[in-house]
C-alpha atoms as a PDB file:
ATOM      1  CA  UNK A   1       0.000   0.000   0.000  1.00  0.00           C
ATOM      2  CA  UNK A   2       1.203   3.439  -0.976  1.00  0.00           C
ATOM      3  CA  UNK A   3       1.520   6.685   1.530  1.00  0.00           C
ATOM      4  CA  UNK A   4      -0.666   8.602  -1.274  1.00  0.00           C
ATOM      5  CA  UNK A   5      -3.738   6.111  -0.569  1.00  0.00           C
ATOM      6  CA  UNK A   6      -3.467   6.935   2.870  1.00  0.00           C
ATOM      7  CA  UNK A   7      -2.976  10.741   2.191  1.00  0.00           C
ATOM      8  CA  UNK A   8      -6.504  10.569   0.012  1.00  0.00           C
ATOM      9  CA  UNK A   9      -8.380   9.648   2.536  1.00  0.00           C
ATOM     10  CA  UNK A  10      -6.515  11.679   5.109  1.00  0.00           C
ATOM     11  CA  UNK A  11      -7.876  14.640   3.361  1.00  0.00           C
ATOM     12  CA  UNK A  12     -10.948  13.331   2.285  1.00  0.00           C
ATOM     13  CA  UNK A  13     -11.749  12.501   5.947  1.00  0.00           C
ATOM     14  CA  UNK A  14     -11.347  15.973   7.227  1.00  0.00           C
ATOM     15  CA  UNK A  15     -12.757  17.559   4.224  1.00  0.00           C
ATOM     16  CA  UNK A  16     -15.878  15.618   5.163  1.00  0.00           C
ATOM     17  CA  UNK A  17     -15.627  16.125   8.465  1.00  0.00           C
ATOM     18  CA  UNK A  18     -15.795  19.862   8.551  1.00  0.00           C
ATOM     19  CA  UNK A  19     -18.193  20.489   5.791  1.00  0.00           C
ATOM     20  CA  UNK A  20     -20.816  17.611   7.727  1.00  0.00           C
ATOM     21  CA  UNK A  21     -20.019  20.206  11.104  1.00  0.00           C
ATOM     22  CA  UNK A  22     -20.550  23.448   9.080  1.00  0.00           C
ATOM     23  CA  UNK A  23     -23.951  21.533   7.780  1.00  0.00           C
ATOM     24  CA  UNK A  24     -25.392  20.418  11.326  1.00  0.00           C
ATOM     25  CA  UNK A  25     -24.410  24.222  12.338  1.00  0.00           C
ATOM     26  CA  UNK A  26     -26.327  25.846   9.464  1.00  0.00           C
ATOM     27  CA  UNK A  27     -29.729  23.376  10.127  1.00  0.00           C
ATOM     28  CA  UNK A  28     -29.238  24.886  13.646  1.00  0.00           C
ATOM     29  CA  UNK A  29     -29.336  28.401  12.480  1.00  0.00           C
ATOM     30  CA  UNK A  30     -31.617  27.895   9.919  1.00  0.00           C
ATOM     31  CA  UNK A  31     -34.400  25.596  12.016  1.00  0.00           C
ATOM     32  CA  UNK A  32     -33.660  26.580  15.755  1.00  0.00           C
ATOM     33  CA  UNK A  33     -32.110  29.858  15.660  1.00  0.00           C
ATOM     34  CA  UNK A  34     -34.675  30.933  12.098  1.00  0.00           C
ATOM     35  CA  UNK A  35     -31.948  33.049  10.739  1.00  0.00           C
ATOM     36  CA  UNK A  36     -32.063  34.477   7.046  1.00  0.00           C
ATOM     37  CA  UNK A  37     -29.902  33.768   4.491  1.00  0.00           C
ATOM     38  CA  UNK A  38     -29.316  30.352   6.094  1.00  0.00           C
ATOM     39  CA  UNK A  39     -31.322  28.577   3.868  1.00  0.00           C
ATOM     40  CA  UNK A  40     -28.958  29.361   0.899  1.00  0.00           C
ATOM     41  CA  UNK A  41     -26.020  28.215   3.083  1.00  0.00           C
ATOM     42  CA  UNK A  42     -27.430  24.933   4.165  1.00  0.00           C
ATOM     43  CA  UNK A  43     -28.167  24.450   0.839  1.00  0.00           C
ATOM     44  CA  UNK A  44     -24.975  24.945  -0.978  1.00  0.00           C
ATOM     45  CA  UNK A  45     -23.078  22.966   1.926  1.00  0.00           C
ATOM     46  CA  UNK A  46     -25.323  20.150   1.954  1.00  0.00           C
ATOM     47  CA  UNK A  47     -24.961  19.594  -1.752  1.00  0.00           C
ATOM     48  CA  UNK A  48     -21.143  20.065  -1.331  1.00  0.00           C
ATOM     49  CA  UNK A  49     -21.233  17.698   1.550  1.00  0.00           C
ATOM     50  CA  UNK A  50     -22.943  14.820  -0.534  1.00  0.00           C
ATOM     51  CA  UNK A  51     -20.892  14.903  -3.795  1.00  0.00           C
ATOM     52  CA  UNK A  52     -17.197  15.249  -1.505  1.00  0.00           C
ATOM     53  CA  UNK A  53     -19.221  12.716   0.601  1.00  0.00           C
ATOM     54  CA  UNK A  54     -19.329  10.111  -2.768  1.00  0.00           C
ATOM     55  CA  UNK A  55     -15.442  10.865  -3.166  1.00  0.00           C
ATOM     56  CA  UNK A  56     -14.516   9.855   0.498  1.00  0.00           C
ATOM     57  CA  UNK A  57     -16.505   6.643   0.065  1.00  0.00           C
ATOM     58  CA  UNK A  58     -14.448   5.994  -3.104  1.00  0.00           C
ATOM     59  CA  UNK A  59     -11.173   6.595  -1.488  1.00  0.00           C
ATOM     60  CA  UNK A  60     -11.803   4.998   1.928  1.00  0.00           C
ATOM     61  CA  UNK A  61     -12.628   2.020   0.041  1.00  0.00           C
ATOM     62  CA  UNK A  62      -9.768   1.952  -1.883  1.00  0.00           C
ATOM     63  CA  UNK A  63      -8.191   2.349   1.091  1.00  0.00           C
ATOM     64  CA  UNK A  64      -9.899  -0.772   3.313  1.00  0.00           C
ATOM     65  CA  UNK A  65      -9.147  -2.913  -0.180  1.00  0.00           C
ATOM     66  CA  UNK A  66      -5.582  -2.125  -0.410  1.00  0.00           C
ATOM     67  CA  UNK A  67      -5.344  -2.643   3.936  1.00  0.00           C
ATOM     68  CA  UNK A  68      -7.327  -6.224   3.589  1.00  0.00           C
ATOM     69  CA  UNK A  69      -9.329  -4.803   6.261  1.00  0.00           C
ATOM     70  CA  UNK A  70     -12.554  -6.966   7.382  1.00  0.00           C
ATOM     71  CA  UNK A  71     -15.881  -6.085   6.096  1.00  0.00           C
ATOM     72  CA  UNK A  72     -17.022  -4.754   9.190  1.00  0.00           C
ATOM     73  CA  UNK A  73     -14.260  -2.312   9.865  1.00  0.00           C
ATOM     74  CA  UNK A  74     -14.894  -1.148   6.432  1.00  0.00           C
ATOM     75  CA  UNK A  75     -18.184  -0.386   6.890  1.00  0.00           C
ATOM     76  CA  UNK A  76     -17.117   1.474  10.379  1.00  0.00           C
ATOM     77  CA  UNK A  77     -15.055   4.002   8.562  1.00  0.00           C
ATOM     78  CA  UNK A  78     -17.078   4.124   5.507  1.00  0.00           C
ATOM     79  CA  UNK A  79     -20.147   5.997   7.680  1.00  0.00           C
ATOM     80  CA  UNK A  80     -17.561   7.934   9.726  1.00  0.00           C
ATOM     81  CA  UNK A  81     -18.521  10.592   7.389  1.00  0.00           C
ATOM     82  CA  UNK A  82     -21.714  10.390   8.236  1.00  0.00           C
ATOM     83  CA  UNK A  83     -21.854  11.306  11.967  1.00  0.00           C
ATOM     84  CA  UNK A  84     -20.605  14.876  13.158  1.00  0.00           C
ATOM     85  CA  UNK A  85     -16.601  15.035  14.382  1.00  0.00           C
ATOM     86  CA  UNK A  86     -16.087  10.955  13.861  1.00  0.00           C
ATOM     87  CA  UNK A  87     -14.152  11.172  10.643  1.00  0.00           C
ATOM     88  CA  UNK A  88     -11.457  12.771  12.268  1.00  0.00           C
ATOM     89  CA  UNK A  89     -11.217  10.239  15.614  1.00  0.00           C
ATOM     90  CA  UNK A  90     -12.095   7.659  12.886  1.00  0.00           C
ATOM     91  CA  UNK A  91      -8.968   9.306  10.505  1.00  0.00           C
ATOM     92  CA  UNK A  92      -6.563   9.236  13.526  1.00  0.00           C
ATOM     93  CA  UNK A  93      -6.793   5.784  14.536  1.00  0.00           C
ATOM     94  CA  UNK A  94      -6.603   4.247  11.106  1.00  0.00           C
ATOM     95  CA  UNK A  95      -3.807   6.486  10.674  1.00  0.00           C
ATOM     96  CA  UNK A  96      -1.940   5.718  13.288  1.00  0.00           C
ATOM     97  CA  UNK A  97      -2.903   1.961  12.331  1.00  0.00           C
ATOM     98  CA  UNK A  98      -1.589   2.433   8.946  1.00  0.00           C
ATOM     99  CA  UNK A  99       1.291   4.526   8.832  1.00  0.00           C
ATOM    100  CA  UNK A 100       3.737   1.784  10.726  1.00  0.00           C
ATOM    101  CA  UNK A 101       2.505  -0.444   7.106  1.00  0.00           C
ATOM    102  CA  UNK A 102       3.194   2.072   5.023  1.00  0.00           C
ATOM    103  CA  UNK A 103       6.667   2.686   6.578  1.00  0.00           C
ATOM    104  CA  UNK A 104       7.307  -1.088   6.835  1.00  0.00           C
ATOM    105  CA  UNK A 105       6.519  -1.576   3.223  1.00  0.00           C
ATOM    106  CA  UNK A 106       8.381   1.761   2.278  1.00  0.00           C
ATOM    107  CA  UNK A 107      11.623   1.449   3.647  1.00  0.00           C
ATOM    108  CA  UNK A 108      12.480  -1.887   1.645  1.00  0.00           C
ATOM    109  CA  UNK A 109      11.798  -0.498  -1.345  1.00  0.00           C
ATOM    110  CA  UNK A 110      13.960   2.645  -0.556  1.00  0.00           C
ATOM    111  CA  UNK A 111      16.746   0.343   0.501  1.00  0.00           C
ATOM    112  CA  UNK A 112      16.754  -1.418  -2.683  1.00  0.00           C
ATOM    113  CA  UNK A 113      16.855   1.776  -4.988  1.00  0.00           C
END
């Protein structure tokens, strides 16, 4: 497995992660709080959200493919996207899972060039 897999989802992860908070915080403003113009920004976020949303799916599953990860742990990070601030706890540990791998698997091939 190569450190740019991990990198894709590394981003992808927070990208999601921070557009799904900035979501939940405009539905607050726009159904709690009834503020104007939030509407609009719900809106635009939302559909952001969901199409950056597809991406991370894409890349965390190329991800769990490439890590011969279990079916269930797949589906674990897969909806980390979907509940506020758990892509990046989710993103952390499988980082900190994956990054000894990557180094392991690395560091041969640097020894040999």
């Amino acid at each position: 497995m190569k450190k740019s897999v991990l990198t894709r989802y590394r981003v992808m992860a927070y990208v999601t992660g921070v557009l799904l908070i900035a979501l939940c915080l405009g539905m607050i403003a726009k159904y709690a709080l009834d503020m104007d113009g939030a509407a609009d920004y719900t809106q635009v976020v939302s559909i952001a959200h969901g199409w950056l949303y597809v991406i991370y799916l894409v890349f965390a599953f190329d991800l769990g493919s490439k890590a011969k990860w279990p079916v269930k742990k797949q589906l674990w990070v897969l909806l980390a996207g979907t509940v506020p601030t758990a892509a990046f706890f989710v993103e952390r540990r499988i980082s900190r899972e994956l990054d000894a791998k990557v180094a392991a698997t690395e560091a041969p091939a640097a020894v040999k060039a």
